[in-house]
Protein backbone atom coordinates (compact mmCIF):
# COMPACT_ATOMS: atom_id res chain seq x y z
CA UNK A 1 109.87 51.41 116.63
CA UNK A 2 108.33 54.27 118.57
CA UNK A 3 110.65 57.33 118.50
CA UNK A 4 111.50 59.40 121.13
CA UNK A 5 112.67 62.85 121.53
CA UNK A 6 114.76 63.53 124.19
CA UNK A 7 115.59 66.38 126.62
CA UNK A 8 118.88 66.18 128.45
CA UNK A 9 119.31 69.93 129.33
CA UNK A 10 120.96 69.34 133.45
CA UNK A 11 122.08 66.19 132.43
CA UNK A 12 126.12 65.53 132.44
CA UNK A 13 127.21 65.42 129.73
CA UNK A 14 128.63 62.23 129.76
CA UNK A 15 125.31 60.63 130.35
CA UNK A 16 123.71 62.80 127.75
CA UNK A 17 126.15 61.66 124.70
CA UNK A 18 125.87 58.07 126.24
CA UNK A 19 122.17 58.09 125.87
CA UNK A 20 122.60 59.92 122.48
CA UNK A 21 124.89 57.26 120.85
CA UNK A 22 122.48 54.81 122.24
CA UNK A 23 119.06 56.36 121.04
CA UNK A 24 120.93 57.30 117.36
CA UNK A 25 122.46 53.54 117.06
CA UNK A 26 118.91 52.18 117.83
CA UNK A 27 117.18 54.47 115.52
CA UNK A 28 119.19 54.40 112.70
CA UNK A 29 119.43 50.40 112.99
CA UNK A 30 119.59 49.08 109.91
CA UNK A 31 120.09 52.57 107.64
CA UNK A 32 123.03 53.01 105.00
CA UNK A 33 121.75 56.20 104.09
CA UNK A 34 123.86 58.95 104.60
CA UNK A 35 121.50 61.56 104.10
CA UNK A 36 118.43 60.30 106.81
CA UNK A 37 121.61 59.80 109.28
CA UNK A 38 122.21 63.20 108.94
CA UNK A 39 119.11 64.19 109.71
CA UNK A 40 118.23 61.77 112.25
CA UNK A 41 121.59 62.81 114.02
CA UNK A 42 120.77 66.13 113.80
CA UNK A 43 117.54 66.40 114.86
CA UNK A 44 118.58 63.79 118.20
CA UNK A 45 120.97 66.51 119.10
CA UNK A 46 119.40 69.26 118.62
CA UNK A 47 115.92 68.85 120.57
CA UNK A 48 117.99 66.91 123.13
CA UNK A 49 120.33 69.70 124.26
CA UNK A 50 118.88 72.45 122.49
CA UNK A 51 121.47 73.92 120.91
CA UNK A 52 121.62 77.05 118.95
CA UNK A 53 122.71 75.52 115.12
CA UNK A 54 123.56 71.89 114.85
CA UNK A 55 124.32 70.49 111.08
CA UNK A 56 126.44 68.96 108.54
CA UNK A 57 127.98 70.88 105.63
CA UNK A 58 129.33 68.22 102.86
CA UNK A 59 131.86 68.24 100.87
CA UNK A 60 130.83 68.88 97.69
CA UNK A 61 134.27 69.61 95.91
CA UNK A 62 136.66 67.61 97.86
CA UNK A 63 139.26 69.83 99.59
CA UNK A 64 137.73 72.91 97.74
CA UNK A 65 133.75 73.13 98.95
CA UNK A 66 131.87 72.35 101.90
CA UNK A 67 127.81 73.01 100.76
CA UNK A 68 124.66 72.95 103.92
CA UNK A 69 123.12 69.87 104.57
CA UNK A 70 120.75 68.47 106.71
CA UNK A 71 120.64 70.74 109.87
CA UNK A 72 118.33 72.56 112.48
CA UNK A 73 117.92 76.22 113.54
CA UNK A 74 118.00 79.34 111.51
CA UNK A 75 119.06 79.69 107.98
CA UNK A 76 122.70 78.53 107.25
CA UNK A 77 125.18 79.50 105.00
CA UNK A 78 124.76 77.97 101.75
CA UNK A 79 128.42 76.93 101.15
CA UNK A 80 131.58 77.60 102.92
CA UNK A 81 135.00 77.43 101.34
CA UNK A 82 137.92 74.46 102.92
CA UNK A 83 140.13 76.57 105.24
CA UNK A 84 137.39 79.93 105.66
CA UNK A 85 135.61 79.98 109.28
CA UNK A 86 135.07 77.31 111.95
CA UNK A 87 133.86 74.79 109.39
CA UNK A 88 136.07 75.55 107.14
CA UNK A 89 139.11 75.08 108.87
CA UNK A 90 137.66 71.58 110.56
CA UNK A 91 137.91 70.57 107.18
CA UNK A 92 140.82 71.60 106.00
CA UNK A 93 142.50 70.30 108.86
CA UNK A 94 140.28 66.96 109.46
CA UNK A 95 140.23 67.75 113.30
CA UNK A 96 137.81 69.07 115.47
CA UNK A 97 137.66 72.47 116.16
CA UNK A 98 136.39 74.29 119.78
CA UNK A 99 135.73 77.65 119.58
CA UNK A 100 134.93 79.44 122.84
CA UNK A 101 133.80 82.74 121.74
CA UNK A 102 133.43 83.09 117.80
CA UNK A 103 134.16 86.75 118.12
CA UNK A 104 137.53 85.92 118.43
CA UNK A 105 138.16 83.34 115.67
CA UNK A 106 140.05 84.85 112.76
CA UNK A 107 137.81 84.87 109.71
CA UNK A 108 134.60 83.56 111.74
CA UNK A 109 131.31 83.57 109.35
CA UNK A 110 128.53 85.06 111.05
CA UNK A 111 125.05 82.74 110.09
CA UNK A 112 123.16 83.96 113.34
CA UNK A 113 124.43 86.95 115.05
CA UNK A 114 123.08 85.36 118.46
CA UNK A 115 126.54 82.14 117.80
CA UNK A 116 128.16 82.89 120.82
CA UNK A 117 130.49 79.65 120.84
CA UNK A 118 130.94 76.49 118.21
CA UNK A 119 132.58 73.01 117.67
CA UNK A 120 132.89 71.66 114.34
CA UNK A 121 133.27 67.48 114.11
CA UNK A 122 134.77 66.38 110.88
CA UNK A 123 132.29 63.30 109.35
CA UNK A 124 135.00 60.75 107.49
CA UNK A 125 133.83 58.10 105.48
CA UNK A 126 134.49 53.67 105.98
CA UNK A 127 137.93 54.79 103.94
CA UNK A 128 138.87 57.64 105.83
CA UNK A 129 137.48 60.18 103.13
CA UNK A 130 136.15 63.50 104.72
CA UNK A 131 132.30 63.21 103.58
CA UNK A 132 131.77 66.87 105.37
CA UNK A 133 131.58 68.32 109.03
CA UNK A 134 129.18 68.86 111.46
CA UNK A 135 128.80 71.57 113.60
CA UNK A 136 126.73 73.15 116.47
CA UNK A 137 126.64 76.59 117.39
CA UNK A 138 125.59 77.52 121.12
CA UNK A 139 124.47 81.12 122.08
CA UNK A 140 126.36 80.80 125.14
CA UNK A 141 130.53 81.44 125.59
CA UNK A 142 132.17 78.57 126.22
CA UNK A 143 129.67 76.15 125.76
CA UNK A 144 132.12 73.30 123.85
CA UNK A 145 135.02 70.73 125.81
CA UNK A 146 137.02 67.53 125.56
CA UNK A 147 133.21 65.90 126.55
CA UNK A 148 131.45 67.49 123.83
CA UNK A 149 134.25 66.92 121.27
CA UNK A 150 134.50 63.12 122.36
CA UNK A 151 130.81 62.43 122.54
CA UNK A 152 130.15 63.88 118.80
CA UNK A 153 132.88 62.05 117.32
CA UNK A 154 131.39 59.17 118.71
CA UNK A 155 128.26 59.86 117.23
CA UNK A 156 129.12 60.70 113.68
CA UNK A 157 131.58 57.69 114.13
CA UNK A 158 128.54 55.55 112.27
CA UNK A 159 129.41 57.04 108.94
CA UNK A 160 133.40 55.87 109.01
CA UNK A 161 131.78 52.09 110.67
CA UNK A 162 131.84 49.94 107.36
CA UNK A 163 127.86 48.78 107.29
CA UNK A 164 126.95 45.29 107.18
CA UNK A 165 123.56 44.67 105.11
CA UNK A 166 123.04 48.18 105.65
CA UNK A 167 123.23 47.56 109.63
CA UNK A 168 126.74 49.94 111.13
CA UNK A 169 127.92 48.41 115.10
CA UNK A 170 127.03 50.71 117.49
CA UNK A 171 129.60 53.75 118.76
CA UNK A 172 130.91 53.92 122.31
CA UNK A 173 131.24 56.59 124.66
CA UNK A 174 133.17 56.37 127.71
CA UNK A 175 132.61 60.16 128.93
């Protein structure tokens, strides 16, 4: 299969995470691997809406240690402590967290000075276990809603869909 990269900058953004959870499900047809799906998932994201940061952190000590992993943009932290920042605290709570303007999060770790706002998706697992979080950082204020939280949980839905001969259903969107 030919790949694609897509731009949906102007697009609403229900049609952009429609046509995300559409081109992700199609490329990652037929992959258990967690690892490429991270990658895959956040490479799709990032060229298509161009986005600051956008990354998973794992958990590497479950409910202790959250440690980089497959991402694009600038250097990230290398780990990040359950319950310390944005990530953190997506992790420690297993919801998503929308942040409007980072400045004012209590405890916020800086990566890139130029973070302006951030969500943070938590990634569970076929049996519910948090596998780590993903995140996107946007140099503009405000940049996260109810659309973007409900379009990236439908995305990293494919790691908690139980895989069948390595083939997970695909994720809907309803916008």
């Amino acid at each position: 299969m030919a790949e694609t990269t897509l731009d949906l900058a102007g697009v609403a953004k229900p049609e952009a995470y429609a046509e995300l959870v559409r081109q992700i499900d199609v490329v990652l047809e037929g992959i258990d691997d967690r690892i490429a799906a991270m990658a895959t998932i956040s490479s799709s994201i990032h060229s298509a809406m161009s986005y600051l940061w956008t990354g998973f952190y794992r958990v590497v000590i479950p409910g202790k240690l959250l440690r980089v992993g497959p991402y694009q943009g600038t250097l990230g932290c290398l780990e990040i402590e359950f319950g310390r920042g944005v990530c953190g605290t997506a992790a420690a709570t297993g919801k998503t967290v929308i942040v409007d303007d980072v400045s004012a999060f209590p405890g916020h770790i800086t990566c890139d000075p130029r973070s302006r706002s951030e969500i943070v998706v938590p990634v569970f697992d076929p049996k519910g276990e948090l596998l780590g979080v993903f995140d996107i950082d946007s140099d503009r204020l405000g940049a996260f809603d109810a659309q973007d939280r409900e379009g990236l949980e439908a995305i990293v839905s494919w790691f908690s869909r139980p895989a069948s001969g390595g083939i997970a259903p695909a994720a809907t969107f309803t916008g």
